[in-house]
C-alpha atoms as a PDB file:
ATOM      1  CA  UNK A   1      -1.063 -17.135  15.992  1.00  0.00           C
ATOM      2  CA  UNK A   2       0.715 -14.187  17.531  1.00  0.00           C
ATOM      3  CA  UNK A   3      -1.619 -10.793  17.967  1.00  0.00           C
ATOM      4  CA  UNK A   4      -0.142  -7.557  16.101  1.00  0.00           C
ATOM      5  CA  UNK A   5      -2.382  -4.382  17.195  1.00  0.00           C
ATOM      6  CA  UNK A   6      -5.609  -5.921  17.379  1.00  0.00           C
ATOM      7  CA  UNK A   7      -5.188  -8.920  15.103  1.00  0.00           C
ATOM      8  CA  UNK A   8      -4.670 -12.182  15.108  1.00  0.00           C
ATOM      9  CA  UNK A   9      -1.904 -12.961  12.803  1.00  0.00           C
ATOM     10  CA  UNK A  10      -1.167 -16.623  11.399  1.00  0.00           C
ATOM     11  CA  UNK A  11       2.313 -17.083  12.240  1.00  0.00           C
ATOM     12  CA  UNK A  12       4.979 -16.621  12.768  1.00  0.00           C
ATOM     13  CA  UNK A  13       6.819 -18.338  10.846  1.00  0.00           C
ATOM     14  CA  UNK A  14      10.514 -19.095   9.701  1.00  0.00           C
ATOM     15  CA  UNK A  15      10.132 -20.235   6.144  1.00  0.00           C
ATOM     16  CA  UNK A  16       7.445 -18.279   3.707  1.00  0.00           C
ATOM     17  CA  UNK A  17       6.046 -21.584   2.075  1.00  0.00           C
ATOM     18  CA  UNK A  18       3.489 -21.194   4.885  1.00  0.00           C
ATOM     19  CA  UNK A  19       2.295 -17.998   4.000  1.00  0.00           C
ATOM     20  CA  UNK A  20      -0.675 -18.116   1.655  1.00  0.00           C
ATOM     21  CA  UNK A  21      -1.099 -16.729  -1.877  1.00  0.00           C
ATOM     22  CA  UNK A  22      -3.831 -14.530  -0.731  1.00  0.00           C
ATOM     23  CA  UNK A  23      -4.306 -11.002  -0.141  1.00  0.00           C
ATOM     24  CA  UNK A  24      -3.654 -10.018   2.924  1.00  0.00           C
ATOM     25  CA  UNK A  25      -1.276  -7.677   5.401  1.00  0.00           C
ATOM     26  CA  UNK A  26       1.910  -9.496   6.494  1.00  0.00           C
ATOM     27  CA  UNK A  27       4.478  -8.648   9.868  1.00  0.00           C
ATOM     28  CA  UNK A  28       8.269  -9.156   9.279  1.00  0.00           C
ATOM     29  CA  UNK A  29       9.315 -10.119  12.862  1.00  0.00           C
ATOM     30  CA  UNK A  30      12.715 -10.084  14.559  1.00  0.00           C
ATOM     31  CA  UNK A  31      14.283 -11.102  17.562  1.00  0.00           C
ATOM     32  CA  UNK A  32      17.422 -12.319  19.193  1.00  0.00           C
ATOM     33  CA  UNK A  33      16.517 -15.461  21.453  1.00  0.00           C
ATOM     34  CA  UNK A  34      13.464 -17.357  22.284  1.00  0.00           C
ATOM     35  CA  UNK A  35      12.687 -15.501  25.395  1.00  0.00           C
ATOM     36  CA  UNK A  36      12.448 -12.215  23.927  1.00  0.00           C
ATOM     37  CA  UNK A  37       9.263 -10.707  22.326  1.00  0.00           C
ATOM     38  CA  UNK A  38       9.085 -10.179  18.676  1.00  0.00           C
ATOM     39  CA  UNK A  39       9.735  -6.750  16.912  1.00  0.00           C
ATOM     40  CA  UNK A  40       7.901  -5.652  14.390  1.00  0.00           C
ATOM     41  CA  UNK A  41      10.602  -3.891  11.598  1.00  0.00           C
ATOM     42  CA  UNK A  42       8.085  -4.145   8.782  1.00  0.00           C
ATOM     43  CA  UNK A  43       4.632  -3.843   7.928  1.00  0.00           C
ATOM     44  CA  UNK A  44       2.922  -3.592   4.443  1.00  0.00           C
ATOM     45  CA  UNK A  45      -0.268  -5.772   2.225  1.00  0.00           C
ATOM     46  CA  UNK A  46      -0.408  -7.387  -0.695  1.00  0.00           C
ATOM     47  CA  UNK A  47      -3.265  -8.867  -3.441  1.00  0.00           C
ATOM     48  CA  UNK A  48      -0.565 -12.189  -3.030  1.00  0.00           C
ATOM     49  CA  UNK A  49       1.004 -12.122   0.491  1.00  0.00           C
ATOM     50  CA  UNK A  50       3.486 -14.976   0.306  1.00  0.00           C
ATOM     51  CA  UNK A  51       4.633 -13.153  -3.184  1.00  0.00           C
ATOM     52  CA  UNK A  52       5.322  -9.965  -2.194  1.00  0.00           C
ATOM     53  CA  UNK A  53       7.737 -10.815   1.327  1.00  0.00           C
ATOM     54  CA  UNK A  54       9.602 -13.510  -0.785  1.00  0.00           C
ATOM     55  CA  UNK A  55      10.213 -10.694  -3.246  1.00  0.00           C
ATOM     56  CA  UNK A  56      10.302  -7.594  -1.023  1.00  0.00           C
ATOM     57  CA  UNK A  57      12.398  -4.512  -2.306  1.00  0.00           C
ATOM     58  CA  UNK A  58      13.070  -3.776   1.557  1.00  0.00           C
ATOM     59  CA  UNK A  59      14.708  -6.839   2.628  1.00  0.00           C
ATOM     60  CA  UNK A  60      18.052  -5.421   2.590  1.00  0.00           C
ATOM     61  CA  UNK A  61      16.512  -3.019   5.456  1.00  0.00           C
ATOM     62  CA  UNK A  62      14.695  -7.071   7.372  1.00  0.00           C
ATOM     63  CA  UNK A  63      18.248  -7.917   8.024  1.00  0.00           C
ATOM     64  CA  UNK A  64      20.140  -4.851   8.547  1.00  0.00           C
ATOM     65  CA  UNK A  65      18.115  -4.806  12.056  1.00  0.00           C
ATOM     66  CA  UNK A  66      20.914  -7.267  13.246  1.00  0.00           C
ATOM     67  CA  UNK A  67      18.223  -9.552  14.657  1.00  0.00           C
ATOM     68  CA  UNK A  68      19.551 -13.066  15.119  1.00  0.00           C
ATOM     69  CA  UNK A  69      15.942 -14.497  14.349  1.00  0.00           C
ATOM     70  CA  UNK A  70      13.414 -13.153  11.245  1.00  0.00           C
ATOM     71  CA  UNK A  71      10.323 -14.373  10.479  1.00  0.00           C
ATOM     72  CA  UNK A  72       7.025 -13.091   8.798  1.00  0.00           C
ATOM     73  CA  UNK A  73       3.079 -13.308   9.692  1.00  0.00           C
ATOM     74  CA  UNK A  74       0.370 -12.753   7.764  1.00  0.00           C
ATOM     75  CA  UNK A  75      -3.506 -11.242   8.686  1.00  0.00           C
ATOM     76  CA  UNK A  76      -5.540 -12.163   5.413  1.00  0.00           C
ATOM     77  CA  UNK A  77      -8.422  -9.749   4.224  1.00  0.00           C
ATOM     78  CA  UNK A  78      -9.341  -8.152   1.340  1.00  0.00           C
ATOM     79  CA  UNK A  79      -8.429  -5.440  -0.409  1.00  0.00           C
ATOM     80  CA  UNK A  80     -10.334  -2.275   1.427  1.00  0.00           C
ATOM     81  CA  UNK A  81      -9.165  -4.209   4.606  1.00  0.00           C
ATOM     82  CA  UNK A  82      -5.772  -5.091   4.007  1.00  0.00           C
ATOM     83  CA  UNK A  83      -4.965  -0.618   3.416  1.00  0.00           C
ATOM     84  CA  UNK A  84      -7.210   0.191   6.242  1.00  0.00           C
ATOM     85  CA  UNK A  85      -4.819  -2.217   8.488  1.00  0.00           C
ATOM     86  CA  UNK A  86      -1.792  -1.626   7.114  1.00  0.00           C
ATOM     87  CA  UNK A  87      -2.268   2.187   7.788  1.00  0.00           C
ATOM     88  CA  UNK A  88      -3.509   1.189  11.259  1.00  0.00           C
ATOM     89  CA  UNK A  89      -0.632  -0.975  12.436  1.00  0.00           C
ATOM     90  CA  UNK A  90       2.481   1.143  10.340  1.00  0.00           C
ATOM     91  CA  UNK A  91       0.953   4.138  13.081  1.00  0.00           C
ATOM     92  CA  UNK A  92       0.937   2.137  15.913  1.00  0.00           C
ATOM     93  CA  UNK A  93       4.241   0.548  15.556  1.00  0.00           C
ATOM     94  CA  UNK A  94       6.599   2.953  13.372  1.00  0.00           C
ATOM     95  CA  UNK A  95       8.694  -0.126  11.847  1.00  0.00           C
ATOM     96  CA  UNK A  96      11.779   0.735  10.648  1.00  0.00           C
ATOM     97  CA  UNK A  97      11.697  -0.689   7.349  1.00  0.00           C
ATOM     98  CA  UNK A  98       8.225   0.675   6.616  1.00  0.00           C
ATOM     99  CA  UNK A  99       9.266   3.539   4.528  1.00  0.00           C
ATOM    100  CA  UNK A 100       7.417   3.412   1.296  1.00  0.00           C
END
């Protein structure tokens, strides 16, 4: 679990095979060594979470942040939840890849 805003976040994780195929809000993370705490360069929701990062338009943008390590965390919820949080945590946070 790792805690983005206010929520607890499964993750994070290398590999998106353990990322569900729910709907839900996911985190793309980054970082350059194990002692350093994760970045948060994206932040968006999705009816199928686990979907929508493996097949993200803005993935170019993920790596372009230079950051050694990438992974991606998911917060599931439905569909009035997942906006509502989204909105919530893109304002706190500002990622860099977040433009729409």
């Amino acid at each position: 679990m790792i805690e983005i805003g206010s929520y607890d976040f499964e993750g994070p994780f290398k590999n998106t095979s353990n990322l569900e195929t729910q709907s839900g809000v996911y985190a793309i993370l980054g970082r350059n060594s194990v002692n350093e705490d994760w970045g948060v360069i994206d932040i968006g929701e999705s009816v199928n979470v686990r979907y929508r990062v493996e097949n993200h338009d803005r993935a170019g943008c993920w790596k372009e942040q230079n950051y050694a390590i990438l992974n991606c965390a998911a917060y599931y919820c439905n569909l009035i939840d997942r906006s509502i949080i989204e909105t919530e945590l893109r304002n706190r946070y500002n990622p860099p890849c977040g433009d729409r």
